[in-house]
C-alpha atoms as a PDB file:
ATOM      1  CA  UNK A   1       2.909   6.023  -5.276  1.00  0.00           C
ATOM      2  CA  UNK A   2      -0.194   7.089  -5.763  1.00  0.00           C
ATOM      3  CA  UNK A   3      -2.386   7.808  -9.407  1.00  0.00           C
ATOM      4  CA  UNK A   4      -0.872  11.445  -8.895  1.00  0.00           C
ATOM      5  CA  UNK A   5       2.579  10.281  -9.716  1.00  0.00           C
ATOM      6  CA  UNK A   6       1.467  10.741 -13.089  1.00  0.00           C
ATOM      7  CA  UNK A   7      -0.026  14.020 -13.144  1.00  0.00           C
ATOM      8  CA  UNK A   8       3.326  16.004 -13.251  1.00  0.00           C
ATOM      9  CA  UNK A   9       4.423  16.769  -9.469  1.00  0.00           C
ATOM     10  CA  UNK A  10       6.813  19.775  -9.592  1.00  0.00           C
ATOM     11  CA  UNK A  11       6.061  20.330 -13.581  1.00  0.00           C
ATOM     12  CA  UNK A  12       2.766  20.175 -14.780  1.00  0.00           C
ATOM     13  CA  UNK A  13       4.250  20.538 -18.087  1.00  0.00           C
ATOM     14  CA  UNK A  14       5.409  17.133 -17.916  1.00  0.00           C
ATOM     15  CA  UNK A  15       1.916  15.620 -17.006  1.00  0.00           C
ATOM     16  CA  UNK A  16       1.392  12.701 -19.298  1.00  0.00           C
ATOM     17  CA  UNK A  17      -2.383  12.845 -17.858  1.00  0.00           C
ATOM     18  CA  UNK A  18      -2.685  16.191 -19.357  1.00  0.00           C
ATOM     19  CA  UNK A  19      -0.175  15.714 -22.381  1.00  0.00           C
ATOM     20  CA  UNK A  20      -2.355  12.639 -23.104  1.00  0.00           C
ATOM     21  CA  UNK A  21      -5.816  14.030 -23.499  1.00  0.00           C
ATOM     22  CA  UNK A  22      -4.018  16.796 -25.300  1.00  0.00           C
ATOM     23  CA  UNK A  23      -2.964  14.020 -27.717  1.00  0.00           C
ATOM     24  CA  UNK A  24      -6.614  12.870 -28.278  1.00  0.00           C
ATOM     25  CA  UNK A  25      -5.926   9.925 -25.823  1.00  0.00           C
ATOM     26  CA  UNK A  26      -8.835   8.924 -23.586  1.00  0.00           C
ATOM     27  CA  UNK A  27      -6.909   9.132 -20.023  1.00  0.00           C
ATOM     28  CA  UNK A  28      -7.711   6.952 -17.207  1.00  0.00           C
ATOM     29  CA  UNK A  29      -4.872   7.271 -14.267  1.00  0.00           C
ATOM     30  CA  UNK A  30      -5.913   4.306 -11.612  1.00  0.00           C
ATOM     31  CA  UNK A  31      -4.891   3.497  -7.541  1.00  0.00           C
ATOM     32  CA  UNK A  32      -4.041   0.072  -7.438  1.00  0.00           C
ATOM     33  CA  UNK A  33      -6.011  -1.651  -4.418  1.00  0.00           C
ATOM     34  CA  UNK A  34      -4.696  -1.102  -1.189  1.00  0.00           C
ATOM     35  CA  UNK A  35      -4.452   3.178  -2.131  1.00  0.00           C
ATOM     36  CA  UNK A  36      -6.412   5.830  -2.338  1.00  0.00           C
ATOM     37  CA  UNK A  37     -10.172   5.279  -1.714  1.00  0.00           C
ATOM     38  CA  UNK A  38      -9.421   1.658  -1.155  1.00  0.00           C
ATOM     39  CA  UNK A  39      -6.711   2.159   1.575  1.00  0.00           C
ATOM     40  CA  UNK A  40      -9.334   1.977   4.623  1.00  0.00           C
ATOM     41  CA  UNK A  41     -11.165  -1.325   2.984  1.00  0.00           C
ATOM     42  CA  UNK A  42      -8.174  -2.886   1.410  1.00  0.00           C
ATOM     43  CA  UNK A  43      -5.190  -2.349   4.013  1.00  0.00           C
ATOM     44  CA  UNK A  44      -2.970  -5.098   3.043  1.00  0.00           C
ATOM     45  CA  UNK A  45      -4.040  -4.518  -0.419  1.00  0.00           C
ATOM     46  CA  UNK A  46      -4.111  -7.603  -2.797  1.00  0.00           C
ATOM     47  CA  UNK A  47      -1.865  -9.823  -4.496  1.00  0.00           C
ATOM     48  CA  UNK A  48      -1.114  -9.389  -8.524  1.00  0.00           C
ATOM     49  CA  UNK A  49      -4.152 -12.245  -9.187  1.00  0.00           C
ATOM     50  CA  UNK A  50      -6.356 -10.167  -7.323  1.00  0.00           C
ATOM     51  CA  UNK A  51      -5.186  -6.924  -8.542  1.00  0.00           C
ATOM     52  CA  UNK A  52      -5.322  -7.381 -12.108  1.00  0.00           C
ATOM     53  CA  UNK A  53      -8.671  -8.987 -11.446  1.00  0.00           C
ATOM     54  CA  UNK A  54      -9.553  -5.689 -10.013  1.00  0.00           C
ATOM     55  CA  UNK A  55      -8.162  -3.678 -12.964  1.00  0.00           C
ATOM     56  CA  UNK A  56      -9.784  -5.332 -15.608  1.00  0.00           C
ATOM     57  CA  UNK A  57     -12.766  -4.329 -14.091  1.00  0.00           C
ATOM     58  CA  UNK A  58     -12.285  -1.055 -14.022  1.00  0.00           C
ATOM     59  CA  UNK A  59     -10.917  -1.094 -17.303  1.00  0.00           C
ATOM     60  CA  UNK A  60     -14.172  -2.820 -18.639  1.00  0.00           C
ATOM     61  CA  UNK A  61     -16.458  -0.456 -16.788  1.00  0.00           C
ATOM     62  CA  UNK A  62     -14.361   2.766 -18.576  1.00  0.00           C
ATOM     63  CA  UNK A  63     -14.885   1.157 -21.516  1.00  0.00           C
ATOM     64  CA  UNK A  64     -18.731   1.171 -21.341  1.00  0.00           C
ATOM     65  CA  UNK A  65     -18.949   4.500 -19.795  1.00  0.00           C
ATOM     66  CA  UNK A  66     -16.589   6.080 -22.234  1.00  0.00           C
ATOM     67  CA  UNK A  67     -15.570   6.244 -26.195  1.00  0.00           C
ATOM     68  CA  UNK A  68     -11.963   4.771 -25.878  1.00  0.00           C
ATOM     69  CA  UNK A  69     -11.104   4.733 -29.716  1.00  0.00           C
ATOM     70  CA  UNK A  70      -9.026   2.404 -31.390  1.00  0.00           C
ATOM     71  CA  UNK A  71      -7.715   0.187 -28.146  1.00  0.00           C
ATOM     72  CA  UNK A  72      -6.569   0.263 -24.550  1.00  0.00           C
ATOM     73  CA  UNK A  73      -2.777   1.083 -23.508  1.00  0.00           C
ATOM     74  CA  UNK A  74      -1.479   0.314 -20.637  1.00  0.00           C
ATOM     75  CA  UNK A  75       1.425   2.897 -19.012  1.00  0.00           C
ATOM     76  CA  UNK A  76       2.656   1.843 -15.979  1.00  0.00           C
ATOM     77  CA  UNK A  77       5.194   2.463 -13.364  1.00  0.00           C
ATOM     78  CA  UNK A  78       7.345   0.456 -11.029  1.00  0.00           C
ATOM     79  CA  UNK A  79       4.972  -2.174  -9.010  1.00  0.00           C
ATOM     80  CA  UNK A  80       2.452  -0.832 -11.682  1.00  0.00           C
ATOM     81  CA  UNK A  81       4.770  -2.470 -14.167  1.00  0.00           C
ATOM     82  CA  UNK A  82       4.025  -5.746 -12.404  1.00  0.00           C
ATOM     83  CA  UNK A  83       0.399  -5.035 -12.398  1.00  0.00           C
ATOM     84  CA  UNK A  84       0.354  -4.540 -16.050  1.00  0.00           C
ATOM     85  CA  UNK A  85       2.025  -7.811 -17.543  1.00  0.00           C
ATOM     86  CA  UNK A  86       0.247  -9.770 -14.831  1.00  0.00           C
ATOM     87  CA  UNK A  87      -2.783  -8.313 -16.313  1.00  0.00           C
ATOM     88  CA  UNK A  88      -1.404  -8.626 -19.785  1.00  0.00           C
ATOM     89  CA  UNK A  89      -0.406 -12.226 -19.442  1.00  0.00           C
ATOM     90  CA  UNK A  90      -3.601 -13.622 -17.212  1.00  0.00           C
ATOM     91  CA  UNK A  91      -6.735 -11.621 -18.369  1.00  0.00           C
ATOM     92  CA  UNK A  92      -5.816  -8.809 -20.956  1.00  0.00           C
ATOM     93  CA  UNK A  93      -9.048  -6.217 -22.223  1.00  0.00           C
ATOM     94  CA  UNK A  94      -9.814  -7.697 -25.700  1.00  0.00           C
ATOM     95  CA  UNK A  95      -8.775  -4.521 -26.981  1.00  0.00           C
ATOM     96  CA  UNK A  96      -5.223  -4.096 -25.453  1.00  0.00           C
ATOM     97  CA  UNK A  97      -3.006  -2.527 -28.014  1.00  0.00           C
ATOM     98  CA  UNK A  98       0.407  -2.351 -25.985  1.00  0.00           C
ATOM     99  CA  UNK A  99       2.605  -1.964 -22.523  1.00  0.00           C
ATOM    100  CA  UNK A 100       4.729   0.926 -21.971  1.00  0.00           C
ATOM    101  CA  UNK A 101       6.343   0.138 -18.393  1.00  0.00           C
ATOM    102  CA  UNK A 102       9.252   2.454 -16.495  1.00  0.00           C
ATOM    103  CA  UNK A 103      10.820   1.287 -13.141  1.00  0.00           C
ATOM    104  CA  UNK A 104       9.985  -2.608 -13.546  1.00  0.00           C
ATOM    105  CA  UNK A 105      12.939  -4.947 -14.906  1.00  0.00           C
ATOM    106  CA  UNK A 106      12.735  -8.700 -14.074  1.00  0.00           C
ATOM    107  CA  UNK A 107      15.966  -9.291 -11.905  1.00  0.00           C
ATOM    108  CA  UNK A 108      16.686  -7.142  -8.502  1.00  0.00           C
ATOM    109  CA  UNK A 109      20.292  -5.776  -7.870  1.00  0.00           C
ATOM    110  CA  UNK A 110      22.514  -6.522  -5.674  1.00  0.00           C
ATOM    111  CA  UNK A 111      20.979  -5.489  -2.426  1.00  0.00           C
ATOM    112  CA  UNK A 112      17.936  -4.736  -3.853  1.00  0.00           C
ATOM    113  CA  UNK A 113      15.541  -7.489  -2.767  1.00  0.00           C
ATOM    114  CA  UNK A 114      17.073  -7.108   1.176  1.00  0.00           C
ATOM    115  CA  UNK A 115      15.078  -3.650   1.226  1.00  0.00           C
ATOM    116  CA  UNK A 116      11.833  -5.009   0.450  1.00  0.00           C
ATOM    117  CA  UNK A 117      11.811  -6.371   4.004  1.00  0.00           C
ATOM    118  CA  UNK A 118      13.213  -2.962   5.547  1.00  0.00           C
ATOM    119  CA  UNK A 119      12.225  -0.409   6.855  1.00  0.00           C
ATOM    120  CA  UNK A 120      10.544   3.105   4.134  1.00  0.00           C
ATOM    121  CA  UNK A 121      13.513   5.033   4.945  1.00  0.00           C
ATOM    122  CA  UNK A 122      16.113   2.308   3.945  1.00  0.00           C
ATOM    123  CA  UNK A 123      14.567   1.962   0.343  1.00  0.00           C
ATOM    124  CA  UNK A 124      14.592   5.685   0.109  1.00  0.00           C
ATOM    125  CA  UNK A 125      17.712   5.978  -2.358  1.00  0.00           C
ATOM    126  CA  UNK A 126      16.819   3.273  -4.812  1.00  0.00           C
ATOM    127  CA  UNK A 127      13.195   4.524  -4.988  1.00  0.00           C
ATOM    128  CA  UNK A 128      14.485   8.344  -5.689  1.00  0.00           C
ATOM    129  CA  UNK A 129      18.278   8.803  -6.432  1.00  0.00           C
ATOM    130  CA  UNK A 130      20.031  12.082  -5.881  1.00  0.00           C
ATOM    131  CA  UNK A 131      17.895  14.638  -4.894  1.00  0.00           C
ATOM    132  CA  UNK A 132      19.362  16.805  -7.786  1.00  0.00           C
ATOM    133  CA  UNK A 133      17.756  14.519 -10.805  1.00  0.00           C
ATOM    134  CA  UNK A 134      14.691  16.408  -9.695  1.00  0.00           C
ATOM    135  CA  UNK A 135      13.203  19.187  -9.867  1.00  0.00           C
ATOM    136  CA  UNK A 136      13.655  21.353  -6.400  1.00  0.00           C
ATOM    137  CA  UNK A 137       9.668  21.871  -5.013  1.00  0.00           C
ATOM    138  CA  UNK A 138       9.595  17.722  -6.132  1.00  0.00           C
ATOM    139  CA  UNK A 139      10.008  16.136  -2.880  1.00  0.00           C
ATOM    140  CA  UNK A 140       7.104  18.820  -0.872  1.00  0.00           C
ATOM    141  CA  UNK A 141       4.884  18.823  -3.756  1.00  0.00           C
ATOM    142  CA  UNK A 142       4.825  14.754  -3.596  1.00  0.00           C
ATOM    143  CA  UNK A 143       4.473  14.069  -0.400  1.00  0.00           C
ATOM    144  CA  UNK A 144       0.797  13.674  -0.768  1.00  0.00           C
ATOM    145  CA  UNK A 145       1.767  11.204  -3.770  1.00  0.00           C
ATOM    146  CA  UNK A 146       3.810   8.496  -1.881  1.00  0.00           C
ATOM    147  CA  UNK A 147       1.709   6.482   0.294  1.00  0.00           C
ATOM    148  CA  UNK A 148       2.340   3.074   3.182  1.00  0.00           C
ATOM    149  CA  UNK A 149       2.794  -0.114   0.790  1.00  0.00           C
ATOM    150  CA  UNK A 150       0.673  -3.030   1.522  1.00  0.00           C
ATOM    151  CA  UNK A 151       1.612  -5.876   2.932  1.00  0.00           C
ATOM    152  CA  UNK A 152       0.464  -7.969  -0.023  1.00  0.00           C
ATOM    153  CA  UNK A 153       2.201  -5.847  -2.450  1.00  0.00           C
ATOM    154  CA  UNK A 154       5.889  -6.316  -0.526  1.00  0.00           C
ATOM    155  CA  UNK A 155       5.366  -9.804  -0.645  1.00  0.00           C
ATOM    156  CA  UNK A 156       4.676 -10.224  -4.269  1.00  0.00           C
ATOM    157  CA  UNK A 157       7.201  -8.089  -4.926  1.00  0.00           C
ATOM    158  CA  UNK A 158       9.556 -10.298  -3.267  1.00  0.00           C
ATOM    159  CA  UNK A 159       8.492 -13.013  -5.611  1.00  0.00           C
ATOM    160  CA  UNK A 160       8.420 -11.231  -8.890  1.00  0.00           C
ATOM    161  CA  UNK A 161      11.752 -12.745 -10.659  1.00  0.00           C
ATOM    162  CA  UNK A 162      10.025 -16.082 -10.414  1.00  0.00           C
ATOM    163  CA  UNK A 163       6.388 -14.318 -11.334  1.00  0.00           C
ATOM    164  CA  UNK A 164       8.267 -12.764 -14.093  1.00  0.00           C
ATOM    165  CA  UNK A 165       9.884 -15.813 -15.616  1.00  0.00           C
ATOM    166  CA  UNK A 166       6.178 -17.743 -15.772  1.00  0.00           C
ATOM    167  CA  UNK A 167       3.982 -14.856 -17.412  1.00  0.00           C
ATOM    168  CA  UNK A 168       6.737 -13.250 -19.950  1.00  0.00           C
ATOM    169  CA  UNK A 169       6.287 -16.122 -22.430  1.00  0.00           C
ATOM    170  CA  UNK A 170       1.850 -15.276 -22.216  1.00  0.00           C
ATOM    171  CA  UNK A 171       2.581 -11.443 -22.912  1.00  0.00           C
ATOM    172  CA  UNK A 172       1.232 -11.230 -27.073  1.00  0.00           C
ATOM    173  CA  UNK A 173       1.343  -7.225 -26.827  1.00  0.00           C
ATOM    174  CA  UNK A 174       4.243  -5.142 -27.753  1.00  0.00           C
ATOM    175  CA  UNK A 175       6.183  -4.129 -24.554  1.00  0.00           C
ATOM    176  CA  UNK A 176       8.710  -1.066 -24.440  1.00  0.00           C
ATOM    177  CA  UNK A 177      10.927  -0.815 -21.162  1.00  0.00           C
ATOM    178  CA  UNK A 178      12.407   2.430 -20.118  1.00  0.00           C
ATOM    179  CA  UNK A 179      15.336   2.442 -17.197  1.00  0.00           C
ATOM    180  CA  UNK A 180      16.284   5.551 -15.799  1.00  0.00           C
ATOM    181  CA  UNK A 181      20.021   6.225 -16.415  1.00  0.00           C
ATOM    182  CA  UNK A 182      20.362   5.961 -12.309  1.00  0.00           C
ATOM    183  CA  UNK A 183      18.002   2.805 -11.899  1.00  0.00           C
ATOM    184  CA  UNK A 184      18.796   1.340  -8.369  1.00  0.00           C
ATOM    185  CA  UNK A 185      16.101  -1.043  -7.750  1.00  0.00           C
ATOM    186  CA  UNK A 186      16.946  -3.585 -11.374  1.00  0.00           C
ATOM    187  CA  UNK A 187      19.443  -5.001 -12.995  1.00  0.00           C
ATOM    188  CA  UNK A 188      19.622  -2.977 -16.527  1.00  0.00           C
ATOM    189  CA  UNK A 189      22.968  -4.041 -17.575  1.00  0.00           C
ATOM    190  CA  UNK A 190      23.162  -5.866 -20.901  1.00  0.00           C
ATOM    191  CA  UNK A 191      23.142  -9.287 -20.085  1.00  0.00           C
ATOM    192  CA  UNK A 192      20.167  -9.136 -18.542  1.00  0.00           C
ATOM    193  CA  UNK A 193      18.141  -6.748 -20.684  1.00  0.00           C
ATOM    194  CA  UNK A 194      19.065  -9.566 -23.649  1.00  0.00           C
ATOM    195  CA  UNK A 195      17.778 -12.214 -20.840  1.00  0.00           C
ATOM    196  CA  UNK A 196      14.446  -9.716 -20.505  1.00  0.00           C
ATOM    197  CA  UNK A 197      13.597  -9.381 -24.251  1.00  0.00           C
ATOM    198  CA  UNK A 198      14.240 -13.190 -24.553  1.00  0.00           C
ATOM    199  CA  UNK A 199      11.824 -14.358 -21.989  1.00  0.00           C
ATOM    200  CA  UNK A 200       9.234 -12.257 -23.227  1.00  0.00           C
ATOM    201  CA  UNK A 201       9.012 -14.666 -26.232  1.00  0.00           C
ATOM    202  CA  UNK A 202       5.444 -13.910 -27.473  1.00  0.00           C
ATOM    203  CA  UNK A 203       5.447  -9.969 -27.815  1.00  0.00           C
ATOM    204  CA  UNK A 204       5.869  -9.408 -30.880  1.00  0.00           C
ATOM    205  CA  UNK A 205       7.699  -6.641 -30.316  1.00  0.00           C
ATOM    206  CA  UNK A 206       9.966  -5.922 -27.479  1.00  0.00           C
ATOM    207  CA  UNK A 207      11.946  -2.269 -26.638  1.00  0.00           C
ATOM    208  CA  UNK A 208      14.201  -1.541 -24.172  1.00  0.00           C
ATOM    209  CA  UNK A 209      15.188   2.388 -23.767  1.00  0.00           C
ATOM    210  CA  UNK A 210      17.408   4.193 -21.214  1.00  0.00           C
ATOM    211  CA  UNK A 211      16.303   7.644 -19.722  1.00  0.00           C
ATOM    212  CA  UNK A 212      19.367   9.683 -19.411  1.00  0.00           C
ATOM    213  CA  UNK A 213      19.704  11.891 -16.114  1.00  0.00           C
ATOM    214  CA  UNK A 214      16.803   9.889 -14.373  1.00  0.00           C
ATOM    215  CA  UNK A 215      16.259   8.057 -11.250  1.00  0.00           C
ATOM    216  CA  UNK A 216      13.293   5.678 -10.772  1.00  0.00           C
ATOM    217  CA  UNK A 217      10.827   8.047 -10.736  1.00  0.00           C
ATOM    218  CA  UNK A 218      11.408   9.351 -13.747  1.00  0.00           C
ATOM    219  CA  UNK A 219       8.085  11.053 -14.264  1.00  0.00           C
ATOM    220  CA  UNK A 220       8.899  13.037 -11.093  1.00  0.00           C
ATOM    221  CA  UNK A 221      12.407  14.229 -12.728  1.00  0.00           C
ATOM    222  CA  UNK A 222      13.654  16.815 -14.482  1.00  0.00           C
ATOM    223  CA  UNK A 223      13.546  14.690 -17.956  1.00  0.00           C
ATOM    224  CA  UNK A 224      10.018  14.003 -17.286  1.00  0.00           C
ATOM    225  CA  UNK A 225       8.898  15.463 -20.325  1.00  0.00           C
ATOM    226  CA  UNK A 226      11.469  13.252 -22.473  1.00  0.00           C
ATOM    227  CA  UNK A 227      10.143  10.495 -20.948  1.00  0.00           C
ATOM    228  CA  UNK A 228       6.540  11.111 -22.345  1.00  0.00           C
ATOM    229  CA  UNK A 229       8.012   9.375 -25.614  1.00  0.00           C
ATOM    230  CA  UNK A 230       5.856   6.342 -24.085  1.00  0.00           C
ATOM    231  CA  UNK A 231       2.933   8.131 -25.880  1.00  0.00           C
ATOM    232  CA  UNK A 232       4.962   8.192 -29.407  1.00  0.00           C
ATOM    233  CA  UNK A 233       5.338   4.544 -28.819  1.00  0.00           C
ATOM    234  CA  UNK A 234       1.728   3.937 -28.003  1.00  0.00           C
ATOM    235  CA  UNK A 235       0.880   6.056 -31.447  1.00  0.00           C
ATOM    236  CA  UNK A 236       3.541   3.390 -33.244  1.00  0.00           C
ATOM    237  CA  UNK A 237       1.077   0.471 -31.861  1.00  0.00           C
ATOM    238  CA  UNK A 238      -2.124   1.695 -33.805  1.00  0.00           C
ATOM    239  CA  UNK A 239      -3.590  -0.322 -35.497  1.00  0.00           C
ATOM    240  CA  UNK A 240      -3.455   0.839 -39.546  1.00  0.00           C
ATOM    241  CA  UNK A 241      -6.248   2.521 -40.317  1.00  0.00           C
ATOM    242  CA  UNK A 242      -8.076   2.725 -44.228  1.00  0.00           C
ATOM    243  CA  UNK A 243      -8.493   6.171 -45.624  1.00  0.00           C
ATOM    244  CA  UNK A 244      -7.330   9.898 -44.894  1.00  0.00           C
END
């Protein structure tokens, strides 16, 4: 997916882009390398190292272009999700306040990590779900959204349980979790959410939460808008502030 998957496909209503500035947030929606203007120089795209290297300094060149308050938050999606604790746990802004992640868990289902070597089509299912979670002009209006995946990003997805397992215990920002109801790609039962929350040891605060009537791409589906709870959470993660 592209930086559009946030930007409310089929409902603008449910654009946390938009719903965030509306909020007073200071909204920054990024490609990861390997997409959108860096497709052509960056085919393979780059491993997590290299991508959170390339995050930070985007982040850090926002940040002295642009008034960004109180902190930086990180909202992320599936591989995005990897991104962020890799950038949390490596080489995290100064200023980062909190992760809210949806579509990233730390162990693959059954079948799950088989895919990653398949061909788009096979992985079609577990990256979507029934058709009818979604709204029906969803799958036309983003086509333009869903994009080749680089080579370096299938194999360090391939490798994230044992990525996982090293940078959970370097994460020191609270982390909230959400798995859509239908989540194909993760395990989400409860045995390994309770191995999840334990590994990531230093956060000093860790939430798990279940979208109801969701597939993976939950901010494609038709309880997009519930899911923009992420930003209550972020609001939660403010730091206390003296006065009115």
């Amino acid at each position: 997916m592209s930086a559009g998957y946030f930007d409310g496909g089929a409902r603008p209503d449910a654009s946390l882009c938009v719903l965030g500035a509306r909020l007073g947030f200071a909204v920054l929606a990024v490609d990861r390398p390997g997409y959108g203007d860096s497709a052509a120089g960056l085919p393979e795209g780059l491993d997590l190292a290299g991508q959170a290297r390339v995050l930070r300094a985007a982040l850090d060149r926002f940040h002295a272009a642009y008034a960004v308050g109180a902190g930086t938050f990180l909202l992320a999606h599936s591989f995005g999700g990897k991104l962020a604790l890799t950038l949390a746990a490596q080489a995290p802004p100064a200023d980062l306040l909190a992760l809210d992640i949806s579509g990233c868990g730390h162990r693959y289902a059954p079948r799950s990590a088989e895919l990653l070597a398949g061909p788009d089509r096979a992985r079609w299912r577990h990256n979507w779900g029934r058709p009818g979670l979604y709204p029906p002009a969803t799958f036309r209006r983003s086509a333009d959204l869903v994009k080749p995946i680089p080579e370096q990003e299938l194999r360090a997805a391939s490798d994230w349980p044992e990525v996982f397992d090293a940078l959970a215990p370097r994460v020191r920002v609270p982390v909230r979790l959400t798995f859509a109801e239908h989540e194909l790609w993760w395990r989400h039962d409860a045995a390994a959410l309770d191995d999840l929350r334990a590994r990531l040891s230093a956060a000093p605060r860790v939430v798990v939460d279940r979208q109801p009537d969701a597939g993976h791409n939950i901010s494609l589906g038709r309880t997009a808008r519930a899911y923009t709870y992420a930003l209550a959470f972020f609001e939660e993660c403010l730091p206390e502030r003296d006065g009115p």
